[in-house]
Protein backbone atom coordinates (compact mmCIF):
# COMPACT_ATOMS: atom_id res chain seq x y z
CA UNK A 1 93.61 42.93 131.51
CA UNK A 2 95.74 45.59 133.30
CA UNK A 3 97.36 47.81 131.99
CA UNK A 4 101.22 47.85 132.48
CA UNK A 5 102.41 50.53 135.37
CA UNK A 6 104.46 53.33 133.86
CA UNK A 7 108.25 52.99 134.85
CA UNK A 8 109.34 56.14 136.13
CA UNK A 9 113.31 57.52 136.64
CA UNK A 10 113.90 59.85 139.35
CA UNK A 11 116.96 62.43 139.00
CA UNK A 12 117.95 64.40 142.06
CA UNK A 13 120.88 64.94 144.12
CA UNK A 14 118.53 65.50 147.06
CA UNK A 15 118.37 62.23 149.01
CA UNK A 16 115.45 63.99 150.82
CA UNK A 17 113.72 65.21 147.47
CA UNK A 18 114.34 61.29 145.70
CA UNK A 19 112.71 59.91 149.02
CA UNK A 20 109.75 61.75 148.66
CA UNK A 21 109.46 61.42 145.05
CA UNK A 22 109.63 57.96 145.03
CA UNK A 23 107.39 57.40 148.02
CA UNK A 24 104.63 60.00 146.35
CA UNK A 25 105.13 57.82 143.46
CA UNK A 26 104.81 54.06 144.51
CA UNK A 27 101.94 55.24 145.98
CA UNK A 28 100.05 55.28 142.47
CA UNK A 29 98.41 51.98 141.07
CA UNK A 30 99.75 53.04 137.81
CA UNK A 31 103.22 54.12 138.44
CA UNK A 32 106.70 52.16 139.11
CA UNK A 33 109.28 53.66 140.04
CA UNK A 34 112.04 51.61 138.75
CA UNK A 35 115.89 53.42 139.78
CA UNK A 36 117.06 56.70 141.31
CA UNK A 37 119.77 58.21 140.27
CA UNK A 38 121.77 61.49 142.87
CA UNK A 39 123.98 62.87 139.41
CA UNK A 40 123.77 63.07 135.93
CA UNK A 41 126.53 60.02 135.04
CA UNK A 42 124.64 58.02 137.25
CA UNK A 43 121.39 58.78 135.05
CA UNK A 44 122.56 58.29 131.91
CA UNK A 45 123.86 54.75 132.78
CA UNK A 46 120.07 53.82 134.18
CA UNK A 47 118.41 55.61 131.43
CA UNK A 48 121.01 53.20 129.14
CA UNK A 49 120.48 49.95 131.48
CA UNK A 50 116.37 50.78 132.53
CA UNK A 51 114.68 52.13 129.26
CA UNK A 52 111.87 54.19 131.73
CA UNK A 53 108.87 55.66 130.35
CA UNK A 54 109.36 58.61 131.99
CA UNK A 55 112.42 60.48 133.69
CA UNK A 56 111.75 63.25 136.19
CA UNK A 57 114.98 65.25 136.17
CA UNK A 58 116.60 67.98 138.72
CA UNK A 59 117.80 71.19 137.18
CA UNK A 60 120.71 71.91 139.38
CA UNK A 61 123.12 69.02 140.31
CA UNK A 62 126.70 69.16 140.41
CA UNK A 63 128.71 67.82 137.81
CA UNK A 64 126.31 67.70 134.82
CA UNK A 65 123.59 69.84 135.28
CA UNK A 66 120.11 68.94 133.99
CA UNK A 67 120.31 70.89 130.62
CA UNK A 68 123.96 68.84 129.74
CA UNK A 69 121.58 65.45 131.00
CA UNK A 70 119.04 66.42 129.00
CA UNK A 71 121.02 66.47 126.06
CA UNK A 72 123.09 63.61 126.63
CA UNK A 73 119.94 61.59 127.82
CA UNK A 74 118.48 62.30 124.10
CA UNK A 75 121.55 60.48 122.65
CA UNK A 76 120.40 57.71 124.24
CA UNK A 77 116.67 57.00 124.11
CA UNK A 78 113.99 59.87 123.00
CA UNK A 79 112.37 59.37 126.55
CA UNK A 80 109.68 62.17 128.20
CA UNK A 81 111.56 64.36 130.18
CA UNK A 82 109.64 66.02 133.21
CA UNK A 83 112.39 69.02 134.59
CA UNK A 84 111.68 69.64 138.50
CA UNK A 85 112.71 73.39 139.13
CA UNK A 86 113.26 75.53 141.90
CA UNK A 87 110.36 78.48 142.25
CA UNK A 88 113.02 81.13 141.30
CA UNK A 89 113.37 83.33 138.53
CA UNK A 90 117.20 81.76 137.63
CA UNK A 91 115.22 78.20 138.07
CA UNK A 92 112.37 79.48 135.71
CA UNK A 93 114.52 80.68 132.91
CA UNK A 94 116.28 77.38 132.79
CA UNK A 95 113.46 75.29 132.65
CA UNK A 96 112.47 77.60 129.43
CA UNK A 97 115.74 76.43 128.33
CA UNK A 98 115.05 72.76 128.90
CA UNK A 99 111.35 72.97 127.42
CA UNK A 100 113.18 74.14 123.81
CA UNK A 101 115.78 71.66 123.78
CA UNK A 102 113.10 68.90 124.15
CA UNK A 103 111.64 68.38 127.91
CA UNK A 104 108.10 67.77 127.65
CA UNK A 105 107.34 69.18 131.31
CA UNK A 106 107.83 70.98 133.76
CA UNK A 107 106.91 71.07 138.00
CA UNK A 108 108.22 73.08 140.79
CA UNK A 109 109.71 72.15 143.52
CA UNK A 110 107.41 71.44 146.55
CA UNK A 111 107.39 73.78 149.81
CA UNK A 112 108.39 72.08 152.96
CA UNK A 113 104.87 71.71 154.17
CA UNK A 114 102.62 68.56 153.91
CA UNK A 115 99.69 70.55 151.79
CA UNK A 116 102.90 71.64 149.51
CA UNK A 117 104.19 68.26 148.94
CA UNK A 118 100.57 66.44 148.76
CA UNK A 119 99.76 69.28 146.00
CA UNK A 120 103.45 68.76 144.20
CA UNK A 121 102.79 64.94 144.05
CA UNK A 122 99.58 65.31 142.82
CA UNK A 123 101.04 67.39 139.89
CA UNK A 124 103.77 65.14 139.54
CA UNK A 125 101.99 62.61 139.00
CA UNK A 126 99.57 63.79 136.48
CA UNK A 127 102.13 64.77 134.36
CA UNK A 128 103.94 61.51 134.71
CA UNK A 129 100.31 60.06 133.44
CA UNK A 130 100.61 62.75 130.24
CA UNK A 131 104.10 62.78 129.50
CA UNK A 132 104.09 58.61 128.93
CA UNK A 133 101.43 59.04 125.81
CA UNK A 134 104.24 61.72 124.41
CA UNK A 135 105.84 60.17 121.15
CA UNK A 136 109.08 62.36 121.86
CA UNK A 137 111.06 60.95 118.90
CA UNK A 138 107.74 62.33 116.63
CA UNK A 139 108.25 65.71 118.68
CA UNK A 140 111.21 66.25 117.96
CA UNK A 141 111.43 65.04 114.37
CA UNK A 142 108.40 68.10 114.21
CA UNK A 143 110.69 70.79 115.74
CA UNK A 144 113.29 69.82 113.47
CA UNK A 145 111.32 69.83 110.81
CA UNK A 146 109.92 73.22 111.53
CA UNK A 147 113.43 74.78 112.30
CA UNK A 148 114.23 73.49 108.97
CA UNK A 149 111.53 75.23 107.26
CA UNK A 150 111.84 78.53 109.19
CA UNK A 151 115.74 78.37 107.74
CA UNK A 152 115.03 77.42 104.39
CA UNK A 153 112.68 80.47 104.27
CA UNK A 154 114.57 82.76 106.47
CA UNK A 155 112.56 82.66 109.28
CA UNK A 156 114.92 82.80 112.00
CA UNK A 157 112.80 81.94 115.32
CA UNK A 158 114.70 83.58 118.12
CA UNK A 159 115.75 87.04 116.41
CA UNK A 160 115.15 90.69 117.81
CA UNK A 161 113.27 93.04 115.80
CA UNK A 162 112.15 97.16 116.11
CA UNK A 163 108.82 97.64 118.52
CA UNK A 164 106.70 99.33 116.84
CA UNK A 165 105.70 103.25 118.01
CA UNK A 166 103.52 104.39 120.45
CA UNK A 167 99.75 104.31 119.02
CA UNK A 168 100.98 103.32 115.52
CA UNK A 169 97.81 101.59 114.48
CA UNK A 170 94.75 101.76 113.21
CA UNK A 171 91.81 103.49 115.84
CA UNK A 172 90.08 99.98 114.71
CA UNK A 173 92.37 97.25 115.90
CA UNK A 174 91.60 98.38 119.51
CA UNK A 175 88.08 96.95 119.12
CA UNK A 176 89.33 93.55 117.94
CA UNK A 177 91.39 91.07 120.58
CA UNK A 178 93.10 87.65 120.02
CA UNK A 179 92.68 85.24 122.79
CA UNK A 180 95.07 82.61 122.95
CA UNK A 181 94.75 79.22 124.79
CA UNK A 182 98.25 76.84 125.22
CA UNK A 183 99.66 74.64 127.84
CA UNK A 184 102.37 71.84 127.46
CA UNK A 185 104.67 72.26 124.73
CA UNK A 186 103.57 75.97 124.86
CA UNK A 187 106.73 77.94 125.36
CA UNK A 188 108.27 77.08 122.27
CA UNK A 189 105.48 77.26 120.09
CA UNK A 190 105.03 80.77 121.48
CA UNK A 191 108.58 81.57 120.79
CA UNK A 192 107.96 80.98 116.80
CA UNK A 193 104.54 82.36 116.71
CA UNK A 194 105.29 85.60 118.28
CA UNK A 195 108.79 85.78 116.75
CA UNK A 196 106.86 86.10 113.31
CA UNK A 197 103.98 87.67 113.84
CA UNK A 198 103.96 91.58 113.21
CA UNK A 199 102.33 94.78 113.96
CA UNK A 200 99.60 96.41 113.13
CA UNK A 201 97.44 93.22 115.32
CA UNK A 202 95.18 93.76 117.81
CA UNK A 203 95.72 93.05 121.26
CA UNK A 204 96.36 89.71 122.22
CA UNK A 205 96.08 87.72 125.56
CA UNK A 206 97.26 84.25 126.14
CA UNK A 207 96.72 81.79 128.77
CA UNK A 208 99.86 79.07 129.17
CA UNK A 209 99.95 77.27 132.12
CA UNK A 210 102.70 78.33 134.57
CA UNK A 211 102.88 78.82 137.87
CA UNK A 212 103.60 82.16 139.17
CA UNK A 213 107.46 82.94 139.14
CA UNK A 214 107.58 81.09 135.43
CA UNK A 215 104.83 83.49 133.57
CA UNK A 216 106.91 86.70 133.99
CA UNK A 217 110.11 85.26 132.97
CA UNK A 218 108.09 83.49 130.07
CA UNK A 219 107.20 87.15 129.08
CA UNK A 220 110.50 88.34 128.92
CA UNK A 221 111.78 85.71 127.01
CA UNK A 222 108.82 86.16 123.99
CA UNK A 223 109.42 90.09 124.02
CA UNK A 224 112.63 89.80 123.30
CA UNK A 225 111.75 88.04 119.71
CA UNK A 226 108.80 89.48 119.28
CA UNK A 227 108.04 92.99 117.37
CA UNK A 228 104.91 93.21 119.14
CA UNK A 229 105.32 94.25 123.10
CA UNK A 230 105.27 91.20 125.48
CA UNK A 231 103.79 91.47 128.83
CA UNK A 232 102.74 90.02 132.34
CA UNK A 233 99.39 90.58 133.01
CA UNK A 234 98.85 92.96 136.31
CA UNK A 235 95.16 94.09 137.26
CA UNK A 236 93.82 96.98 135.95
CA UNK A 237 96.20 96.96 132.28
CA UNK A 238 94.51 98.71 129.15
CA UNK A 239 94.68 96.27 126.29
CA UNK A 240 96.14 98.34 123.54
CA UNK A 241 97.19 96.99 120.01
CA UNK A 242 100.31 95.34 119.32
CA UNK A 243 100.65 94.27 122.71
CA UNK A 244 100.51 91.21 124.26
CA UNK A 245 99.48 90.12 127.67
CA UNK A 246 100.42 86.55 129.45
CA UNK A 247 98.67 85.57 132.26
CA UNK A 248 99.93 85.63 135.56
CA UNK A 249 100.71 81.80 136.77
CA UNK A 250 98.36 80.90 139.95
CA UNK A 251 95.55 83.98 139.13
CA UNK A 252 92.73 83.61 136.48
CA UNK A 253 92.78 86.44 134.34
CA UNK A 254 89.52 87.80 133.03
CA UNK A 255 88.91 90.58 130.27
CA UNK A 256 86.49 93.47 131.14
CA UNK A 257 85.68 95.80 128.19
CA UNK A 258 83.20 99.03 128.88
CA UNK A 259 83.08 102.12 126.98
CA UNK A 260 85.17 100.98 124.86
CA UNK A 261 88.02 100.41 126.57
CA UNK A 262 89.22 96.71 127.67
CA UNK A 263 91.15 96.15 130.94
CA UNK A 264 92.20 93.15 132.57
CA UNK A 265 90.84 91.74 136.09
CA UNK A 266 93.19 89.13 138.28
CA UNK A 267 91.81 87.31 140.41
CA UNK A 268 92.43 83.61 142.59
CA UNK A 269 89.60 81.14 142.75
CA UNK A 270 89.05 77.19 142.32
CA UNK A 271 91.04 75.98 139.46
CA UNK A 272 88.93 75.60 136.47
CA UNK A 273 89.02 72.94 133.93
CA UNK A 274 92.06 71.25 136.15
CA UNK A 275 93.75 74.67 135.42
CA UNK A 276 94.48 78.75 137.46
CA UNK A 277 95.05 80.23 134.88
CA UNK A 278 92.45 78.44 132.93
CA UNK A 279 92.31 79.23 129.32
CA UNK A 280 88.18 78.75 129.57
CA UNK A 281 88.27 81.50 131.70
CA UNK A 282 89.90 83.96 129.48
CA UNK A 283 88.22 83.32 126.45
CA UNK A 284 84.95 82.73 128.03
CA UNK A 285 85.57 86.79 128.85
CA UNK A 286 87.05 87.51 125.78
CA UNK A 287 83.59 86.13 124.17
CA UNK A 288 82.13 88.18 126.12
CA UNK A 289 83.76 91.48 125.70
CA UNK A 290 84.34 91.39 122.14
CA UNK A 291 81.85 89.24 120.67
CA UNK A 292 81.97 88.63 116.78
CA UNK A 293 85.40 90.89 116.78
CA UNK A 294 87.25 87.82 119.13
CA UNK A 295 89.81 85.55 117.17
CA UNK A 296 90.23 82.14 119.34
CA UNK A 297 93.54 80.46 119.07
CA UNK A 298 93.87 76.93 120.59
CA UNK A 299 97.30 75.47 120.68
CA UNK A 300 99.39 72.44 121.72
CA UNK A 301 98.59 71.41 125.71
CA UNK A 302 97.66 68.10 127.68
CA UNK A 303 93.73 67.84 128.90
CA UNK A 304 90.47 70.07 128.06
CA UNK A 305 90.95 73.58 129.38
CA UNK A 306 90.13 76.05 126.36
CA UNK A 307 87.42 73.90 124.61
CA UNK A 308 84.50 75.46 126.49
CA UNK A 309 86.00 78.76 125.83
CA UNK A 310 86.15 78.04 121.95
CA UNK A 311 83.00 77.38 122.20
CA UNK A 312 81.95 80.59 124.07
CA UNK A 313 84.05 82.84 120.87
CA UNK A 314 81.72 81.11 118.40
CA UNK A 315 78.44 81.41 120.24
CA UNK A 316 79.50 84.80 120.39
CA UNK A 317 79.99 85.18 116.58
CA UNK A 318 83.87 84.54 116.88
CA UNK A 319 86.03 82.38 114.79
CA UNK A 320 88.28 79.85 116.07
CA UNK A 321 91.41 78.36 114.92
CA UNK A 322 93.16 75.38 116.57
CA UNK A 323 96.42 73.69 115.79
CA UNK A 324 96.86 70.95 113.87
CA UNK A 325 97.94 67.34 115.27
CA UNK A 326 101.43 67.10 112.97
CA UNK A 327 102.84 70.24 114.37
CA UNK A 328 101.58 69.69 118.37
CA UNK A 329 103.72 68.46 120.07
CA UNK A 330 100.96 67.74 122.61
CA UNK A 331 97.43 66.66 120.21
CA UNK A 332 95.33 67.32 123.52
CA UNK A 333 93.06 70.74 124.65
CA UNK A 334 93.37 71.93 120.65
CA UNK A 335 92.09 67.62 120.41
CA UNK A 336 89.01 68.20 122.19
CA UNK A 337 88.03 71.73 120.76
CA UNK A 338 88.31 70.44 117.49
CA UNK A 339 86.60 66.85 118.06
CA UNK A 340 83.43 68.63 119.61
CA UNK A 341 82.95 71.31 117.18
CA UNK A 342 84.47 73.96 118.26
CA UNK A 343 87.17 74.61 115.85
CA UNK A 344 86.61 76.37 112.56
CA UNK A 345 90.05 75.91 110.54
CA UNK A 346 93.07 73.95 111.93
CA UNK A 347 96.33 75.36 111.05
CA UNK A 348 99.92 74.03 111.57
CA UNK A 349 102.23 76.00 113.84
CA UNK A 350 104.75 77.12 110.19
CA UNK A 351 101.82 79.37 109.32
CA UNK A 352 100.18 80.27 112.52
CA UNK A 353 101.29 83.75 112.04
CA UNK A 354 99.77 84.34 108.58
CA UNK A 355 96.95 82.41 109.74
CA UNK A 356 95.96 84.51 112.62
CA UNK A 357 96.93 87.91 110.50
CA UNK A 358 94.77 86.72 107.73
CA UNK A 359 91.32 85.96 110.13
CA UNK A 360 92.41 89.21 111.48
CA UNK A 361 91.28 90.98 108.41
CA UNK A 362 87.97 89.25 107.76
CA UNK A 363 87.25 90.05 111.68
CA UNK A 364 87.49 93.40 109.87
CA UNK A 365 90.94 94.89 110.87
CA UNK A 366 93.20 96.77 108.31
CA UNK A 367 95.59 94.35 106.48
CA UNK A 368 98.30 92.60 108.77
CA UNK A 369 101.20 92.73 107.79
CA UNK A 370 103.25 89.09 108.06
């Protein structure tokens, strides 16, 4: 028996961009593209009329842009929502914006070349493939929930706090390192772990899947909430406590550690584990560098990449924590980690800070404070 196609909505005021879209599209076995809309009335009428699977949505139309569509589309039906952003840094921070207020995706828009609208489609429609398994009304009940909680406890998510002083920590934390593995739904789970977590930690390097002109904005967006100091990874950077280091979208980032001191390599290469950056990457080096003193973190993300590198931290006397399947909003990399043994305490996202402080001290550190 087959299975039924996935009906897809295309949103774009580009008659050029909806053309290829939908071309790239009907072109899969599994995918139907079933109406185009050029605005945002017209989409919320087919979203009403249609009932997709999946909408793929434009950031900037006129009239109703795609944040006011996103919300209004929400009204209607909780339906995935894949945003399709320009590669700019004003493009980049609004698709932040529409990954908190409940898009489950994100892809750039393609360059005018063949190879840059083969590779887009290809994306596209991988995501498209993801996104349709995403229960979005259980996603967002889970955010809710958690915003709830942070409220009821005063835990505001998104609220600036003091960086702590230069070198003000312990000589010890510098031979510890958290390394952090995240893709889809990443962003926002990032926001409330590093919005809570505080100083003295160790240094901590992450791995969410971006392209390149989203991972520094993504950066600048967690440092503002976070006490720790939030960075884009550049070749050649010290890890130092309390910082934190994203990797650069498009370049696998690898962690080199001699004489003490760890530094951080870029570099380009195949995609590994469907993924440059690849999370197995990073904590494969990580493993490597720090041995029994690595924390692994796997979080919320569609696919695989990050379960080889779990596995890596505990061969190399690690521990590994991976997020629980109530509070993902994607059950997926963190999945597999934890299904093939790899995993050695799940934790849900409301105490991911005083779970990672906590393993923290039995890696040895001084006492976190959270």
């Amino acid at each position: 028996m087959m299975q039924e196609a996935i009906r897809v909505l295309v949103v774009d005021d580009s008659a050029v961009i909806r053309a290829m879209i939908c071309d790239r599209l009907e072109a899969a076995p599994d995918l139907s593209v079933v109406g185009k809309a050029r605005d945002g009335a017209e989409a919320l009428a087919k979203v009403a009329e249609l009932r997709p699977n999946v909408v793929t949505l434009d950031l900037q139309m006129p009239g109703m842009d795609g944040l006011a569509v996103l919300d209004a589309m929400f009204e209607i039906a909780p339906i995935p929502v894949i945003m399709v952003s320009s590669l700019t840094r004003a493009g980049a921070a609004v698709t932040l914006d529409a990954l908190d207020r409940g898009a489950v995706d994100y892809v750039a828009k393609p360059e005018h070349s063949r190879a840059g609208q083969a590779a887009f489609a290809e994306e596209l429609i991988q995501k498209i493939r993801g996104a349709a398994r995403i229960d979005v009304r259980r996603m967002m009940a889970a955010r809710k929930r958690r915003a709830a909680l942070g409220k009821a406890l005063d835990r505001p998510v998104a609220k600036p706090v003091a960086k702590p002083a230069a070198n003000s920590y312990p000589d010890e934390l510098a031979d510890k390192c958290v390394a952090i593995g995240i893709s889809t739904g990443g962003p926002p789970a990032l926001t409330r772990l590093l919005a809570e977590i505080r100083p003295p930690m160790p240094p901590i390097v992450i791995v969410q899947h971006m392209p390149a002109q989203f991972t520094g904005p993504l950066a600048s967006r967690l440092n503002s909430v976070s006490a720790l100091s939030v960075h884009e990874a550049s070749l050649g950077d010290v890890l130092e406590p309390n910082g934190v280091w994203i990797a650069p979208g498009g370049k696998h980032l690898e962690i080199s550690r001699r004489n003490g001191v760890a530094k951080l390599l870029t570099r380009d290469g195949d995609v590994v584990s469907g993924h440059k950056p690849s999370a197995d990457v990073m904590m494969t080096s990580a493993a490597k560098a720090f041995g029994p003193n690595c924390l692994g973190v796997i979080m919320t993300g569609m696919g695989r990449d990050g379960a080889a590198g779990c596995r890596a931290i505990r061969q190399a006397g690690g521990f590994v924590l991976g997020q629980d399947d109530a509070s993902s909003d994607v059950y997926g990399m963190n999945k597999v980690a934890f299904v093939e043994g790899n995993v050695d305490r799940q934790f849900a996202l409301s105490d991911a800070a005083a779970m990672i402080a906590r393993q923290v001290r039995r890696l040895g550190c001084v006492e976190a404070l959270v």
